[in-house]
N, C-alpha and C. Protein backbone atom coordinates (compact mmCIF):
# COMPACT_ATOMS: atom_id res chain seq x y z
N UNK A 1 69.23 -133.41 8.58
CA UNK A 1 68.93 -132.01 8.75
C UNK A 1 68.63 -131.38 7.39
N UNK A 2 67.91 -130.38 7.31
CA UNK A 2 67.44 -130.13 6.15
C UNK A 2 67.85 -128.72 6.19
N UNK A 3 68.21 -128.14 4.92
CA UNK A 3 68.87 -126.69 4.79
C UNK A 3 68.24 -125.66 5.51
N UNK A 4 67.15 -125.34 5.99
CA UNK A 4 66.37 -124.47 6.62
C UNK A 4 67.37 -125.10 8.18
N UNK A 5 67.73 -125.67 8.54
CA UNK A 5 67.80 -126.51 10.16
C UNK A 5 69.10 -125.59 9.83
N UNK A 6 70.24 -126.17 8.61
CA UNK A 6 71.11 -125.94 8.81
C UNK A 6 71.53 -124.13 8.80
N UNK A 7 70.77 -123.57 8.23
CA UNK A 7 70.51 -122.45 7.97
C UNK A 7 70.42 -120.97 9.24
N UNK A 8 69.13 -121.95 10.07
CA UNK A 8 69.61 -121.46 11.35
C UNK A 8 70.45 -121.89 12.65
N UNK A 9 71.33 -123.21 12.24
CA UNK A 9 72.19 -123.17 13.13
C UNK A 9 73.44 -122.25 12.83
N UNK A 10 73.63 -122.20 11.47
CA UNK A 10 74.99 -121.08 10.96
C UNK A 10 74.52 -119.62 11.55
N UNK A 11 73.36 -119.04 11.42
CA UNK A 11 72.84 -118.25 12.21
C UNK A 11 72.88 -118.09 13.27
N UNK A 12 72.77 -118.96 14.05
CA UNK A 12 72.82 -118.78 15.32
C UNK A 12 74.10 -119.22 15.97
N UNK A 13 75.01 -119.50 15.25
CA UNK A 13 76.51 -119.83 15.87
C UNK A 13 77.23 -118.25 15.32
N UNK A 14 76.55 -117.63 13.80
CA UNK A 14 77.37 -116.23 13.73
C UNK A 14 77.15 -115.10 14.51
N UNK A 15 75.64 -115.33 14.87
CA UNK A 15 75.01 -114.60 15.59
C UNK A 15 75.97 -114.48 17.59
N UNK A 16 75.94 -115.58 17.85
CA UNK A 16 77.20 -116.11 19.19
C UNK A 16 78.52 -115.15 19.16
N UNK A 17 78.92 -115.68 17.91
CA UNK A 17 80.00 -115.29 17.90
C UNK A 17 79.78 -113.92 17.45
N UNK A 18 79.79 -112.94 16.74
CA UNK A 18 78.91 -111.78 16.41
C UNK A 18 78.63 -110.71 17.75
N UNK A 19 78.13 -111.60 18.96
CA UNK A 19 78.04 -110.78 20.59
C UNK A 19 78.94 -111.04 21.19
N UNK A 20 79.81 -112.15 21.27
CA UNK A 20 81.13 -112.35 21.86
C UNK A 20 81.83 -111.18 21.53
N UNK A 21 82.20 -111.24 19.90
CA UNK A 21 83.37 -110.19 19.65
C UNK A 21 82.97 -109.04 19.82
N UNK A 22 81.60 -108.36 19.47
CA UNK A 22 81.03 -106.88 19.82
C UNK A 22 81.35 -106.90 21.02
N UNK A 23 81.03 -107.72 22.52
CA UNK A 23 81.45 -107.55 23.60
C UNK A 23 82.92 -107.50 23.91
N UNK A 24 83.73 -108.05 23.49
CA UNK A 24 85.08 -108.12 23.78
C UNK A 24 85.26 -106.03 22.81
N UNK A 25 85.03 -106.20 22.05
CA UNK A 25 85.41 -104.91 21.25
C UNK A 25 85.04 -103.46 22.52
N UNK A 26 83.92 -104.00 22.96
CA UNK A 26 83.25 -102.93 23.83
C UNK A 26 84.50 -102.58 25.29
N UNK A 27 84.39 -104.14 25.50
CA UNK A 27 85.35 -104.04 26.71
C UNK A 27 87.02 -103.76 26.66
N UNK A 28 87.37 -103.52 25.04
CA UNK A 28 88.28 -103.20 24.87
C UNK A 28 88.45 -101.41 25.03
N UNK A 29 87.59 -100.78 23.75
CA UNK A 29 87.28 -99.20 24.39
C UNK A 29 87.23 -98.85 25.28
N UNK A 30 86.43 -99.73 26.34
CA UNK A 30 86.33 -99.11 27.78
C UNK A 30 87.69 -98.82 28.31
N UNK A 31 88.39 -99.85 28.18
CA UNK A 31 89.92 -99.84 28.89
C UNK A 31 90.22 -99.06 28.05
N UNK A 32 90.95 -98.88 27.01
CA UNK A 32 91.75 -98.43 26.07
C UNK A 32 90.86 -96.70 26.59
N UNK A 33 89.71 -96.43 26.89
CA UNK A 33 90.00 -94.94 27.43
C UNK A 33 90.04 -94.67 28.62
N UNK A 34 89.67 -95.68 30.07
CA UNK A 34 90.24 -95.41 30.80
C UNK A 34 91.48 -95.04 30.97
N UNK A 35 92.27 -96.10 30.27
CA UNK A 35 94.02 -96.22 30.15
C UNK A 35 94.32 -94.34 29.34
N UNK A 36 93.64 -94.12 28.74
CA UNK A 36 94.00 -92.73 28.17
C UNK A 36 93.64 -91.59 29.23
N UNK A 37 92.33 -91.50 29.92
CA UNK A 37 92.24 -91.16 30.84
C UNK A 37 92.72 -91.12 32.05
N UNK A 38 94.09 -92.23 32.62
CA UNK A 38 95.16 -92.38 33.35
C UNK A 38 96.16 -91.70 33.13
N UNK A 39 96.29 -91.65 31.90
CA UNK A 39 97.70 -91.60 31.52
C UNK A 39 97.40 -89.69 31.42
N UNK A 40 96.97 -89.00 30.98
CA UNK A 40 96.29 -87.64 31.01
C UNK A 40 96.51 -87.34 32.20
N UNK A 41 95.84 -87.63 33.28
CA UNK A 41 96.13 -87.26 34.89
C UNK A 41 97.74 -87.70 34.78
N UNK A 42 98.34 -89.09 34.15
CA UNK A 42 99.54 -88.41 35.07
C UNK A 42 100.67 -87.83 34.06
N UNK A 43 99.89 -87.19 32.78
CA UNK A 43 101.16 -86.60 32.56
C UNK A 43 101.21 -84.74 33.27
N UNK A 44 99.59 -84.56 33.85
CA UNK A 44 99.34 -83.46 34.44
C UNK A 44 100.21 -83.53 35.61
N UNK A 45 100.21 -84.25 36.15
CA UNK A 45 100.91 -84.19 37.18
C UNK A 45 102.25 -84.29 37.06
N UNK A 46 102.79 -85.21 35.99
CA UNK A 46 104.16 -84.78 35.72
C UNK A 46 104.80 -83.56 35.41
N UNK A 47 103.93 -82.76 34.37
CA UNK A 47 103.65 -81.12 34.69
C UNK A 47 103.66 -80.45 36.06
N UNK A 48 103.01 -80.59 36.52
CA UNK A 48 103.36 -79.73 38.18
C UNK A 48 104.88 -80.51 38.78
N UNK A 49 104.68 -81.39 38.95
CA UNK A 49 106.25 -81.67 39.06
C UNK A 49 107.37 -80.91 38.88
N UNK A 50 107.53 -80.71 36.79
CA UNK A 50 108.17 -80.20 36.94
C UNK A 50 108.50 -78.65 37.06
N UNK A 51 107.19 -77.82 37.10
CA UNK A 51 106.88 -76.96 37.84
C UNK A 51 107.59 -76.83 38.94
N UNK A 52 107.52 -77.42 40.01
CA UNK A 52 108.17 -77.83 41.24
C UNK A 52 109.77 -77.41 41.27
N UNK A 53 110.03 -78.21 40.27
CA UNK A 53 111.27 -78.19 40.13
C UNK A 53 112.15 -77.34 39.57
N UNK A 54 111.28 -76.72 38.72
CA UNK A 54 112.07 -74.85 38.36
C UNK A 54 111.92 -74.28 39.74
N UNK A 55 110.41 -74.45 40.21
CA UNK A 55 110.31 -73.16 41.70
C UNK A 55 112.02 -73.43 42.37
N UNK A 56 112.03 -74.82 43.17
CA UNK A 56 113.58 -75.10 43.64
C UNK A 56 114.36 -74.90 42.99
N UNK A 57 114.42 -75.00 41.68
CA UNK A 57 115.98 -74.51 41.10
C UNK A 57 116.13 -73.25 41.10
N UNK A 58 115.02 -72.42 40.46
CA UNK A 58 114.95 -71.35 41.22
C UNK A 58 115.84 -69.93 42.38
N UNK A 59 114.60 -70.97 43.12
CA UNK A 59 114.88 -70.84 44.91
C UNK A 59 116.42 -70.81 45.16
N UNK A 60 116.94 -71.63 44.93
CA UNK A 60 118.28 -72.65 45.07
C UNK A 60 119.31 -71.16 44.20
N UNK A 61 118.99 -71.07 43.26
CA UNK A 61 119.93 -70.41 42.40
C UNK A 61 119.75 -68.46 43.52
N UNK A 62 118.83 -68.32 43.54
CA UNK A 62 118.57 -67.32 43.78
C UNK A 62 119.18 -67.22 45.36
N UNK A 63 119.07 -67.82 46.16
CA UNK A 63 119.63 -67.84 47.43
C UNK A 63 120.86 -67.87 47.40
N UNK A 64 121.94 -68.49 46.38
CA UNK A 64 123.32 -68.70 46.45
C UNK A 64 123.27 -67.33 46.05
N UNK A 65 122.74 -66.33 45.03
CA UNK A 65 122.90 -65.14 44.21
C UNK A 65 123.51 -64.26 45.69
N UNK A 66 122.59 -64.33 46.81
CA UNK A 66 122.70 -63.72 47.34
C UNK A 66 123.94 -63.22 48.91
N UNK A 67 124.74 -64.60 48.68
CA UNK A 67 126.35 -64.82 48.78
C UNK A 67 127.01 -64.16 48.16
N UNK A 68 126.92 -63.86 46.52
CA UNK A 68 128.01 -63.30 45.74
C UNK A 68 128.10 -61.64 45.85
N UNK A 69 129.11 -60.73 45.71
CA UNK A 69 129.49 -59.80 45.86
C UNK A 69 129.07 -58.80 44.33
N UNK A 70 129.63 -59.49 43.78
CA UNK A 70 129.19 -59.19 42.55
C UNK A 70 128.23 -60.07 41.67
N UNK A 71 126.96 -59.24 40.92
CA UNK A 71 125.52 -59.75 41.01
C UNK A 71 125.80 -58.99 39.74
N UNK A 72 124.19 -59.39 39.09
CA UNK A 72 123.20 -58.62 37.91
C UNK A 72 122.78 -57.61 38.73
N UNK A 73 122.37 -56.48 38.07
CA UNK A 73 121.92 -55.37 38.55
C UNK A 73 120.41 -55.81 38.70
N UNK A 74 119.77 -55.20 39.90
CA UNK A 74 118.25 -55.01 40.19
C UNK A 74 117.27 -55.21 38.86
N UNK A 75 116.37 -56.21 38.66
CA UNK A 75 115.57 -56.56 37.54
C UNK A 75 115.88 -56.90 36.16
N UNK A 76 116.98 -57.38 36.48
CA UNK A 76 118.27 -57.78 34.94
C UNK A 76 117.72 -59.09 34.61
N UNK A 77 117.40 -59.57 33.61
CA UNK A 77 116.04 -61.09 33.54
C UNK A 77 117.59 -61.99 33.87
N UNK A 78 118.22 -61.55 33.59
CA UNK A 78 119.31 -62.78 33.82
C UNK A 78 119.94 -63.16 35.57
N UNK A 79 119.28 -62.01 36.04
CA UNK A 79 119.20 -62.29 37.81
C UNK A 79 118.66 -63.27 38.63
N UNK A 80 118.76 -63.76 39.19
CA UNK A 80 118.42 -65.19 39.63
C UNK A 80 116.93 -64.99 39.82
N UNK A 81 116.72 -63.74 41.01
CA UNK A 81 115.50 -63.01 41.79
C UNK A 81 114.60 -63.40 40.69
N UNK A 82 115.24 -62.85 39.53
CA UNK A 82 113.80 -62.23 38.71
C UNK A 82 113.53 -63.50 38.04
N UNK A 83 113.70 -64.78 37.94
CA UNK A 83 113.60 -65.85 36.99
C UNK A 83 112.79 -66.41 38.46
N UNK A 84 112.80 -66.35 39.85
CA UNK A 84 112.41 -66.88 41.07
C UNK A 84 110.94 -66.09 41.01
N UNK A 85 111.05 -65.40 41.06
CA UNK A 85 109.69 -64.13 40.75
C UNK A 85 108.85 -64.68 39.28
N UNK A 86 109.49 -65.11 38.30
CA UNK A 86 108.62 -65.30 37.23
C UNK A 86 107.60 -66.85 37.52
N UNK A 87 108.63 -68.07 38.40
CA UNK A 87 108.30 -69.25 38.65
C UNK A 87 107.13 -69.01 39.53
N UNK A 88 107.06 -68.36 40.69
CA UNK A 88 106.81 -68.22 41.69
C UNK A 88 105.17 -67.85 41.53
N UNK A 89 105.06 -66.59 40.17
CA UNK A 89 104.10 -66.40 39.81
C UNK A 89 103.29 -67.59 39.16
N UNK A 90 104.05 -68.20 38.28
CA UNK A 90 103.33 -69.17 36.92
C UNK A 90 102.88 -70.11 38.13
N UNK A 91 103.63 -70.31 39.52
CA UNK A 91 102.77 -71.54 40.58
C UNK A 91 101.83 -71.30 41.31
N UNK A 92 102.27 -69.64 41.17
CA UNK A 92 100.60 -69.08 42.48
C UNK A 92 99.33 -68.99 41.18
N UNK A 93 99.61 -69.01 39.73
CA UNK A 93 98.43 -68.51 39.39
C UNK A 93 98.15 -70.16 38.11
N UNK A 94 98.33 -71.03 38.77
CA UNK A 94 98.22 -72.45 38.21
C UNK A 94 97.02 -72.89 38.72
N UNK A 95 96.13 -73.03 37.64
CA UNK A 95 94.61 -73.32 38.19
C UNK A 95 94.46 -74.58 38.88
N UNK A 96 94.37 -74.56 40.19
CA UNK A 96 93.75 -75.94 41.02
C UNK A 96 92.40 -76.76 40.44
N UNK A 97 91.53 -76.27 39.19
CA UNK A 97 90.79 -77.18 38.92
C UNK A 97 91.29 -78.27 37.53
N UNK A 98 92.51 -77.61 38.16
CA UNK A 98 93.21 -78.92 36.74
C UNK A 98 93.60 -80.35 37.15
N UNK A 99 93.23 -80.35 38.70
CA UNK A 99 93.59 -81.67 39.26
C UNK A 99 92.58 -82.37 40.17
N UNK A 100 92.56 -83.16 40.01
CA UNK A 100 91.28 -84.29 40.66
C UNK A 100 92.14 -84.55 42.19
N UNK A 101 92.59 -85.06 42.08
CA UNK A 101 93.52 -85.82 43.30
C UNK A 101 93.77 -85.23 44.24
N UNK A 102 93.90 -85.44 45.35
CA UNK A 102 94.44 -84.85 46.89
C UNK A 102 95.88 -84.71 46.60
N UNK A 103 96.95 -85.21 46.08
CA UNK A 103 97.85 -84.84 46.30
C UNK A 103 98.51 -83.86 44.35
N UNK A 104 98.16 -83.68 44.12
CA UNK A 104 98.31 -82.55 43.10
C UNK A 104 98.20 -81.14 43.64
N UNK A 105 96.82 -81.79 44.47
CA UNK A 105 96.04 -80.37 44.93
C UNK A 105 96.97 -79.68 46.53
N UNK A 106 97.42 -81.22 47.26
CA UNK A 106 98.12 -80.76 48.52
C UNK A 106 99.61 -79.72 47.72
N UNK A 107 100.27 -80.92 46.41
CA UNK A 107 101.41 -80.02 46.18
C UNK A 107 101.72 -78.76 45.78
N UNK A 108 100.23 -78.47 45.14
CA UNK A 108 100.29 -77.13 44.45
C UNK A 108 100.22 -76.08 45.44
N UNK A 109 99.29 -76.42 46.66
CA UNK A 109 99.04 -75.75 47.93
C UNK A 109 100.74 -75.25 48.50
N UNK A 110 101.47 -76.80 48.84
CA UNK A 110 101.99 -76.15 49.50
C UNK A 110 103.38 -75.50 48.65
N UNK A 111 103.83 -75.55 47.44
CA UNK A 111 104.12 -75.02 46.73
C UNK A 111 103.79 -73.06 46.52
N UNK A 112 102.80 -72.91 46.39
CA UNK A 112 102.52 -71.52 46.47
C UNK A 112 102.64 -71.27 47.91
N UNK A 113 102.52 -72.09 49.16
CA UNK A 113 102.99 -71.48 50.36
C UNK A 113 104.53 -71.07 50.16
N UNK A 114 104.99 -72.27 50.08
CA UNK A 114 106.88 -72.06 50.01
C UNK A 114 107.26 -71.06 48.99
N UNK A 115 106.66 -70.43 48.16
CA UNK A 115 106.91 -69.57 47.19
C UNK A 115 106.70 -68.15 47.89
N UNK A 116 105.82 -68.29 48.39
CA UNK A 116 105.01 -66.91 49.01
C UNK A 116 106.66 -66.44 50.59
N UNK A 117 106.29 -67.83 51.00
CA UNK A 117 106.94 -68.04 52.53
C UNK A 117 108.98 -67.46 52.03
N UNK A 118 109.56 -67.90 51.09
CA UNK A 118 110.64 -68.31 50.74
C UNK A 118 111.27 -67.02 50.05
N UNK A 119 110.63 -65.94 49.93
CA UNK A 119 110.64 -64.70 49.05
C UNK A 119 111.69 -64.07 49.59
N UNK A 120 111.07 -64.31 51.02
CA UNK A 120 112.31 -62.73 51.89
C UNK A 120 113.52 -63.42 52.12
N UNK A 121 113.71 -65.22 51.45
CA UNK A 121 115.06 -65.82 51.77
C UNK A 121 115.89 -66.06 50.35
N UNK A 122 115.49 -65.20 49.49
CA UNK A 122 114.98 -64.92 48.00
C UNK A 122 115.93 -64.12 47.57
N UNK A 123 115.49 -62.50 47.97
CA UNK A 123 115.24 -61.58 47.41
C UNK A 123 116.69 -61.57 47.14
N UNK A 124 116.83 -60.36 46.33
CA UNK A 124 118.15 -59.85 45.82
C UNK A 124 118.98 -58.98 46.97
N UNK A 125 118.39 -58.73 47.99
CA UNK A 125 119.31 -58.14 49.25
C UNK A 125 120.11 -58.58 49.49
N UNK A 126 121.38 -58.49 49.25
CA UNK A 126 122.95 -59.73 49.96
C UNK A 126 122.68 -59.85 51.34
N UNK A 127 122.95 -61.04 51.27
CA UNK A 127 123.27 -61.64 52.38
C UNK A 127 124.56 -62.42 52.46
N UNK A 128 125.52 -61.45 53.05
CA UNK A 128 127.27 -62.32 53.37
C UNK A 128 127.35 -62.98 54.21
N UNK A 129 126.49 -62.66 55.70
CA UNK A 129 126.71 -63.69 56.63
C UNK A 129 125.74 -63.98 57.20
N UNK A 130 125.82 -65.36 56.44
CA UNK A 130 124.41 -65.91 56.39
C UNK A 130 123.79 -66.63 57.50
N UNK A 131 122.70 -66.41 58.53
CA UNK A 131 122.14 -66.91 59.50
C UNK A 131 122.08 -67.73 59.46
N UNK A 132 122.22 -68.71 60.36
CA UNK A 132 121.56 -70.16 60.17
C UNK A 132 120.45 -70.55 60.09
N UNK A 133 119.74 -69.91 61.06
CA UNK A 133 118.23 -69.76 61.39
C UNK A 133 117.64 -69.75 59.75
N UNK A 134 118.23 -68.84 59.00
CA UNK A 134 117.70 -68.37 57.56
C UNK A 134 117.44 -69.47 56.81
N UNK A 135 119.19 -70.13 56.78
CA UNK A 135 119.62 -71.33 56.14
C UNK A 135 118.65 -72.72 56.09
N UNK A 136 118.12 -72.60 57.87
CA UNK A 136 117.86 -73.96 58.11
C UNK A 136 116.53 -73.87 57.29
N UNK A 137 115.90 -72.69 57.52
CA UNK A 137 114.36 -72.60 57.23
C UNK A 137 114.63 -72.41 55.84
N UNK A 138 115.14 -71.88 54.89
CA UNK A 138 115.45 -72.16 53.40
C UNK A 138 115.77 -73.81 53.47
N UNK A 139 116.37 -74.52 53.83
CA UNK A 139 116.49 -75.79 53.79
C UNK A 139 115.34 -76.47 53.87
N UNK A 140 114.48 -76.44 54.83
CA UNK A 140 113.51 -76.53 54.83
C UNK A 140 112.13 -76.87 54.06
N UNK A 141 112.50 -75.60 53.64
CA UNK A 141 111.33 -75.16 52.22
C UNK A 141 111.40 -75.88 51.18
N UNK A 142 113.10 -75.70 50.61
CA UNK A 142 113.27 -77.05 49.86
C UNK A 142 112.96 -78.37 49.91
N UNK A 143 112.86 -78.86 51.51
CA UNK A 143 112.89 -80.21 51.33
C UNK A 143 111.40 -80.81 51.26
N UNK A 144 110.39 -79.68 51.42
CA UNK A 144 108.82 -79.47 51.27
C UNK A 144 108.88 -79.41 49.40
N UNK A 145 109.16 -78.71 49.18
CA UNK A 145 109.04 -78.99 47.80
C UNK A 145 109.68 -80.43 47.13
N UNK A 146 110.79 -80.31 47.76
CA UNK A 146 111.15 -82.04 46.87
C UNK A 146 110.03 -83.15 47.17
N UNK A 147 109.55 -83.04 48.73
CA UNK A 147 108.58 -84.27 49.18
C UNK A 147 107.43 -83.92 47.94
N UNK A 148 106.93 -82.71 47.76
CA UNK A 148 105.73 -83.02 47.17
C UNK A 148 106.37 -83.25 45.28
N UNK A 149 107.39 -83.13 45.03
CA UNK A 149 108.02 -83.67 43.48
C UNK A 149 108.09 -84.90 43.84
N UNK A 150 108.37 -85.64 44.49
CA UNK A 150 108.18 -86.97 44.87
C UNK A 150 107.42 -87.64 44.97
N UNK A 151 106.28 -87.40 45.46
CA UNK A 151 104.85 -87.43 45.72
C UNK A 151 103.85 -87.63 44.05
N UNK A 152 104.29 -86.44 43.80
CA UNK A 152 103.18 -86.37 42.07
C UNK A 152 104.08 -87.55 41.21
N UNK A 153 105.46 -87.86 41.22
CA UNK A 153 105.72 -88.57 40.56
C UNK A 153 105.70 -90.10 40.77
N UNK A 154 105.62 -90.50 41.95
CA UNK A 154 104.72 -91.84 42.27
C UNK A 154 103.20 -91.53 41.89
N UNK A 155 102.91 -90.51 42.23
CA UNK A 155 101.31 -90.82 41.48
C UNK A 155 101.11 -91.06 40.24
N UNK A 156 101.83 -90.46 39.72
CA UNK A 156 102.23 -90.17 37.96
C UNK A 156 102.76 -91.80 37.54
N UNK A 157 103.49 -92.11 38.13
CA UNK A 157 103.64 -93.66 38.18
C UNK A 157 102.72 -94.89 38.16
N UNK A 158 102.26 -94.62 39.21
CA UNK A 158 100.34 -95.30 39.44
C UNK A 158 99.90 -95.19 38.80
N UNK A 159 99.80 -93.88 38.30
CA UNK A 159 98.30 -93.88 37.30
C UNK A 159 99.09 -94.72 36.15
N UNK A 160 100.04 -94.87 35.22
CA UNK A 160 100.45 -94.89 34.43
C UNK A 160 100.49 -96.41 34.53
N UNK A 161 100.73 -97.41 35.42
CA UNK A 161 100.82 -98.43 35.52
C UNK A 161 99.07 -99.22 36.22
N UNK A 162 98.47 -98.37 36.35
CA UNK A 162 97.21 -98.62 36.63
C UNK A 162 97.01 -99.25 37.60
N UNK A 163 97.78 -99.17 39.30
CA UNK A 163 97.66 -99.19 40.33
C UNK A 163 96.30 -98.21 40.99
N UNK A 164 96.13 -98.65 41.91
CA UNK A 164 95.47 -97.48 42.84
C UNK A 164 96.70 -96.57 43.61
N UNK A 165 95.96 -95.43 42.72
CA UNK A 165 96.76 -94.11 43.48
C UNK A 165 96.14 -93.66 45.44
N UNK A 166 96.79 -92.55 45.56
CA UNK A 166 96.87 -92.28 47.05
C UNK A 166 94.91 -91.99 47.20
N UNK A 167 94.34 -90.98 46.34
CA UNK A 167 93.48 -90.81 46.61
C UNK A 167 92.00 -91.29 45.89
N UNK A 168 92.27 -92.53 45.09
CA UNK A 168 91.31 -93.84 44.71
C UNK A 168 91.02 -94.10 45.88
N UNK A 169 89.31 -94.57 45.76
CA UNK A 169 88.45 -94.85 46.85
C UNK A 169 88.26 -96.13 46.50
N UNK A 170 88.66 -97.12 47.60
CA UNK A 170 88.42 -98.28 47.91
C UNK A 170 86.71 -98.74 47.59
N UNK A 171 86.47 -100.00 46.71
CA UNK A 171 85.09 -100.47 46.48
C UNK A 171 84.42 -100.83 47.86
N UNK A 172 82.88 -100.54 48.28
CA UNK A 172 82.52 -100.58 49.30
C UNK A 172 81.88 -102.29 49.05
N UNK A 173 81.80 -102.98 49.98
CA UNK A 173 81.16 -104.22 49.93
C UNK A 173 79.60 -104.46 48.57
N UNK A 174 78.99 -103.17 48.71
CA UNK A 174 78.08 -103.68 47.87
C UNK A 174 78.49 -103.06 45.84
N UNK A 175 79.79 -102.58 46.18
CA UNK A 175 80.23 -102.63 44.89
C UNK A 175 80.87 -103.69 44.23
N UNK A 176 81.70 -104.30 45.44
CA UNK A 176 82.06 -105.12 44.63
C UNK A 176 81.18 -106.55 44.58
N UNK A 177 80.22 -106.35 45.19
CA UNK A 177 79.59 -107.47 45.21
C UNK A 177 78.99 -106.90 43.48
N UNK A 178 78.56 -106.27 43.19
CA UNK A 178 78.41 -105.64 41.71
C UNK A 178 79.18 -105.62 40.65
N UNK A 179 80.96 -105.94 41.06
CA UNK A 179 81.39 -105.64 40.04
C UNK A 179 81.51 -107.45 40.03
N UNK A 180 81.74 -107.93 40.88
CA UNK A 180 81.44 -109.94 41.13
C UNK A 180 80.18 -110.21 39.98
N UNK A 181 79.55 -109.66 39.43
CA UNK A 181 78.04 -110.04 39.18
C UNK A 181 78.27 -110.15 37.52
């Protein structure tokens, strides 16, 4: 072989290797921002979560308030009402285009229902003897809010572990015959 031969075989083996690693590099970015792009959705959603979970603590605090005899006076920030009233707001006015997913979007929904719905089982009016009827349907409400804290945090999970979440669309036959290719 004569140096010109050998010349372009070193060439053409750096050149090989040269598109191998640019390709592997490529297919590394791709992931490495999907994976960032996962992880973003679910720390959003870990956000509404715990959103969620002030509204119920909340809720929860504010409903016992209304057992006790002796209370905070009417609009005292340290009143249960008024910390239930501040949550209640920050969930009704939480922009729905911050979430892609069906179930971000179902929890936030029904979240501002139970907020809206849960007010008059809320308020600062005592209540000493307490209905059941009241009770059950405050029970209720709560247990709608825990399902959907439950809910975002398996999704939040998924995404994070890079499962298919609830509302990932299944590849149709001629995709994956595409992604096969």
């Amino acid at each position: 072989m004569t140096s010109s031969d050998i010349a372009a075989w070193a060439q053409a083996i750096v050149g090989s290797v040269a598109i191998v690693v640019g390709a592997a590099v490529v297919r590394w970015q791709v992931k490495r921002g999907r994976r960032d792009l996962l992880v973003a959705e679910a720390r959003r959603l870990d956000g509404l979560a715990r959103l969620l979970v002030h509204l119920r603590d909340a809720a929860e605090e504010a409903r016992a308030a209304k057992k006790k005899l002796q209370r905070f006076p009417l609009g005292h920030p340290a009143e249960p009402h008024a910390r239930y009233v501040e949550v209640a707001h920050a969930t009704a006015n939480y922009p729905l285009e911050n979430f892609e997913g069906e179930v971000a979007f179902e929890a936030l929904l029904s979240a501002r229902r139970v907020a809206r719905e849960a007010e008059p089982l809320v308020n600062p009016e005592p209540e000493l003897n307490v209905n059941p009827n009241f009770q059950a349907t405050f029970e209720m409400y709560m247990r709608i809010l825990n399902d959907q804290i439950t809910l975002l945090r398996a999704e939040a999970n998924r995404l994070i572990e890079g499962q298919l979440t609830r509302y990932t669309v299944e590849p149709s036959g001629i995709e994956k015959a595409e992604h096969a290719i």
